[in-house]
C-alpha atoms as a PDB file:
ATOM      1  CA  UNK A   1       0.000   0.000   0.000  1.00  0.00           C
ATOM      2  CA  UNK A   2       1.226   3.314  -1.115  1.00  0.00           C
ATOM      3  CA  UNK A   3       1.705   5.941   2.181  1.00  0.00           C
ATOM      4  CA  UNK A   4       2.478   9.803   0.948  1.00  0.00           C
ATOM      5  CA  UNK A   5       3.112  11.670   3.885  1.00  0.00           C
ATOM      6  CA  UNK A   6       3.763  15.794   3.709  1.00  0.00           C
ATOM      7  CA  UNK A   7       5.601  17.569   5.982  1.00  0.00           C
ATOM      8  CA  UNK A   8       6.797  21.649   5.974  1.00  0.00           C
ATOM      9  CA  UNK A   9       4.009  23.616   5.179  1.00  0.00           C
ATOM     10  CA  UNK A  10       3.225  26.888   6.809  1.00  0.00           C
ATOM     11  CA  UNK A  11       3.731  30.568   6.601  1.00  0.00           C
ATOM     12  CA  UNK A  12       5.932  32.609   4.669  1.00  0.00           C
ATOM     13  CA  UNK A  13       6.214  35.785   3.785  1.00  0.00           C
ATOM     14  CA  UNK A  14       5.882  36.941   0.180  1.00  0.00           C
ATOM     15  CA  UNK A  15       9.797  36.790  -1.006  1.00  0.00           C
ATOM     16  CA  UNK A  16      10.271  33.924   1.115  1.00  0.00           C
ATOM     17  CA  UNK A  17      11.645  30.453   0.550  1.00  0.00           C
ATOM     18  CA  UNK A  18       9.959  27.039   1.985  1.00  0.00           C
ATOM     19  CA  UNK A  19      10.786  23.417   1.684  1.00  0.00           C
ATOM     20  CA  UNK A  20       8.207  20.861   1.408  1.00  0.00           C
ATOM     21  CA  UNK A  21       9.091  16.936   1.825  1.00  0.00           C
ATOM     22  CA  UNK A  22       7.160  13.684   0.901  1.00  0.00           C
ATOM     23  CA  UNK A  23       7.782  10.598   2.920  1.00  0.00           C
ATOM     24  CA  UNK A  24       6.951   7.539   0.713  1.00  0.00           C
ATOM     25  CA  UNK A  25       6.921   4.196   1.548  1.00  0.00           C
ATOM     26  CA  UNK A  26       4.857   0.973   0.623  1.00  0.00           C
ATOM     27  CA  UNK A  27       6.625  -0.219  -1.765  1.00  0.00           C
ATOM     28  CA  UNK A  28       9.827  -0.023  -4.505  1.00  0.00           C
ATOM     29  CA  UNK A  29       9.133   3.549  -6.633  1.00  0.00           C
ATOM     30  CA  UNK A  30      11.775   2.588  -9.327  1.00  0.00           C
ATOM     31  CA  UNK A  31       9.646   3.900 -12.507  1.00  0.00           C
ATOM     32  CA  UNK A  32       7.687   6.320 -10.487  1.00  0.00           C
ATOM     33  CA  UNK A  33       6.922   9.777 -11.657  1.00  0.00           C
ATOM     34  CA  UNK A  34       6.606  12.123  -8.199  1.00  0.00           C
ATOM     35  CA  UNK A  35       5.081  15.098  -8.215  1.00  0.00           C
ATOM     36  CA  UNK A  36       3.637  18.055  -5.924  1.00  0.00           C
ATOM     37  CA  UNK A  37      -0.049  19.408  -7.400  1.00  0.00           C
ATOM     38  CA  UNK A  38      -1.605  22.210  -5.055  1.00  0.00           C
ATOM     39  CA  UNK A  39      -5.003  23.439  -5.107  1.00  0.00           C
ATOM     40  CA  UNK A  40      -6.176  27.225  -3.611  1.00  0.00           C
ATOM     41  CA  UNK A  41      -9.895  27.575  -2.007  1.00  0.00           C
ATOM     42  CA  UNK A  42     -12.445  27.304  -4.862  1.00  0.00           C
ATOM     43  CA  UNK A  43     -10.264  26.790  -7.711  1.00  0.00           C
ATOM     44  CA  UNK A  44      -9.087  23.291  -9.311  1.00  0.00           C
ATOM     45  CA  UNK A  45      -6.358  21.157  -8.392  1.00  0.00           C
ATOM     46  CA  UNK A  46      -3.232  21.880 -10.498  1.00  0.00           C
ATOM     47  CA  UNK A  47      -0.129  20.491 -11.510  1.00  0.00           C
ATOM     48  CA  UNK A  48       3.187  22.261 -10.128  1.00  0.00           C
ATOM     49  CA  UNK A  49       6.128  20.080 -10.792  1.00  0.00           C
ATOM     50  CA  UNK A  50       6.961  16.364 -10.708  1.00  0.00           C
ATOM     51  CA  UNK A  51      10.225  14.217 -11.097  1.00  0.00           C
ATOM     52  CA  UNK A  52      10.904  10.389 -12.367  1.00  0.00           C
ATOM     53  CA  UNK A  53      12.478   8.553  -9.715  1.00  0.00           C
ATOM     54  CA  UNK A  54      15.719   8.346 -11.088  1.00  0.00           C
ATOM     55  CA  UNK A  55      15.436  12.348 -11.288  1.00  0.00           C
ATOM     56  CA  UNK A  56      16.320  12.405 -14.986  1.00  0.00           C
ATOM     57  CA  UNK A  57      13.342  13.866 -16.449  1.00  0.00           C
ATOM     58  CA  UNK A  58      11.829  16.754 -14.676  1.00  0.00           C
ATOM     59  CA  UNK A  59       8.576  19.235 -15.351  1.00  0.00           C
ATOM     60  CA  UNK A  60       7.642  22.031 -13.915  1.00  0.00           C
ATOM     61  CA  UNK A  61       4.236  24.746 -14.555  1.00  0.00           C
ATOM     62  CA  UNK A  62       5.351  28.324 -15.942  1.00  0.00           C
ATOM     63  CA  UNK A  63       4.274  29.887 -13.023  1.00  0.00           C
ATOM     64  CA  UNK A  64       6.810  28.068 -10.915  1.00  0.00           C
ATOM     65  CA  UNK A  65       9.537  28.059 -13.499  1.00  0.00           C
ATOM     66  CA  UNK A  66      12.272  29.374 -11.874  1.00  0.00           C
ATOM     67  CA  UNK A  67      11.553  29.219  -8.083  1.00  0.00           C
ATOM     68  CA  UNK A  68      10.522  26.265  -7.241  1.00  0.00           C
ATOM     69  CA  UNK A  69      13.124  22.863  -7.760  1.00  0.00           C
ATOM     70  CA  UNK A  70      11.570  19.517  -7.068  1.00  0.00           C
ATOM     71  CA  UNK A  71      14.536  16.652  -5.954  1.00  0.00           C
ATOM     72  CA  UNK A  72      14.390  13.058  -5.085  1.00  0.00           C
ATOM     73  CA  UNK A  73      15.891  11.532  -2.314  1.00  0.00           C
ATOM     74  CA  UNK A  74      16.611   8.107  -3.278  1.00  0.00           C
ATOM     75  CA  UNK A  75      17.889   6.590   0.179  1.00  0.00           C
ATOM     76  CA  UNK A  76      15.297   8.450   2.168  1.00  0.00           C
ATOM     77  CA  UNK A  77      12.639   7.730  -0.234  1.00  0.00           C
ATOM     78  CA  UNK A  78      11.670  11.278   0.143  1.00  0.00           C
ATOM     79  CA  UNK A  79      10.457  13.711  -2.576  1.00  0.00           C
ATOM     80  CA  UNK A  80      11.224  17.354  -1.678  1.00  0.00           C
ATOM     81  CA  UNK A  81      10.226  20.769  -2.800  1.00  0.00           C
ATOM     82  CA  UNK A  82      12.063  24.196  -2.663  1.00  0.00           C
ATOM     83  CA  UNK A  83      10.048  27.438  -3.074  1.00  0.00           C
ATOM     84  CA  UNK A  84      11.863  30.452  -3.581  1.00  0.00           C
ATOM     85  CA  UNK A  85      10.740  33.923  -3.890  1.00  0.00           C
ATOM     86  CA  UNK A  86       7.476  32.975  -3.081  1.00  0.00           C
ATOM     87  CA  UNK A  87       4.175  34.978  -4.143  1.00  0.00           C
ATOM     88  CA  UNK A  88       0.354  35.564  -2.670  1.00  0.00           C
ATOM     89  CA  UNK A  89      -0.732  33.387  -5.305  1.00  0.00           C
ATOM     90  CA  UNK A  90       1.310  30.378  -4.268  1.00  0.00           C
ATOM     91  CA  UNK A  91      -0.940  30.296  -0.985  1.00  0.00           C
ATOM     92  CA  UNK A  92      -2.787  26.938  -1.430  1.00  0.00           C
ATOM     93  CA  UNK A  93      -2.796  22.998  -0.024  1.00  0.00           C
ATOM     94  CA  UNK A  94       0.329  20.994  -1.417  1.00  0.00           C
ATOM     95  CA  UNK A  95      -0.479  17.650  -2.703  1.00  0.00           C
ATOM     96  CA  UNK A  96       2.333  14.975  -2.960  1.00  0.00           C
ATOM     97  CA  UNK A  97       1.688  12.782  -5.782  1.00  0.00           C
ATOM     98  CA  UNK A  98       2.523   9.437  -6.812  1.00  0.00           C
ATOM     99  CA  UNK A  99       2.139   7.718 -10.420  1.00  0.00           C
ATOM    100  CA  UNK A 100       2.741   3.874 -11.511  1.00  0.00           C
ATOM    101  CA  UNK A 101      -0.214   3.237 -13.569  1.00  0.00           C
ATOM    102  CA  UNK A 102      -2.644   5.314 -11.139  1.00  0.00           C
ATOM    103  CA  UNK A 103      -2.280   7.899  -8.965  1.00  0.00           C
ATOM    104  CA  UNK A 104      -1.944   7.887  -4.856  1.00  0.00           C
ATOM    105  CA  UNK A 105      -2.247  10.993  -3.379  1.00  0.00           C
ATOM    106  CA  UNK A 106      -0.744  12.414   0.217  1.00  0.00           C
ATOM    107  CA  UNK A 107      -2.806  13.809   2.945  1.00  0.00           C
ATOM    108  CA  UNK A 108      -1.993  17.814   1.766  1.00  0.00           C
ATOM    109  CA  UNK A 109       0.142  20.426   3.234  1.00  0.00           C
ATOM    110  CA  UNK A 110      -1.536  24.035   4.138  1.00  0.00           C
ATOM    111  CA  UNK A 111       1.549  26.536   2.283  1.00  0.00           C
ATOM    112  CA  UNK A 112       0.323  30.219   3.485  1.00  0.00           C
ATOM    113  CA  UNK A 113       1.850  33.369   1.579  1.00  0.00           C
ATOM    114  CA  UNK A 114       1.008  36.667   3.220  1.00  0.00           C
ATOM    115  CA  UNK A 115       2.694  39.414   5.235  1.00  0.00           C
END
């Protein structure tokens, strides 16, 4: 059974930097594309970045492109995420995702923006 499991979230400051980490565990993620997704109150879920687990291909959405770097841990099994000069608009709840085939989904992360 799949377990994502968030940690970091919080409040920052707009200009600020905050690191997000994914604890997964359940099984072997060799061939695993990881990825963070976020969703802010009454809009849509949406894709942010994501990762294989070898960490050779990586994607990111324009409006991240350039702030935020997505890494894999391989020992630790852990999937992280660095924000960097981070905006009003990146205020939402940060979804770790998993995909083999379908998707598993972690619990969410609140990520708060505001001075």
């Amino acid at each position: 059974q799949v377990q994502l499991v968030e940690s970091g979230g919080g409040l920052v400051q707009p200009g600020g930097s905050l690191t997000l980490s994914c604890a997964a565990s359940g099984r072997t993620f060799s061939g695993y594309a990881m990825g963070w997704f976020r969703q802010a109150p009454g809009m849509e879920r949406e894709f942010v970045t994501a990762i294989t687990w070898s960490g050779s291909i990586k994607r990111a959405a324009d409006s991240v492109k350039g702030r935020f770097t997505i890494s894999v841990d391989n020992a630790k099994n852990t999937v992280n995420l660095q924000m960097n000069m981070m905006k009003s608009e990146d205020t939402a709840v940060y979804y770790c995702n998993a995909y083999f085939t379908k998707n598993y989904w972690g619990q969410g992360t609140q990520v708060t923006v505001s001075s």
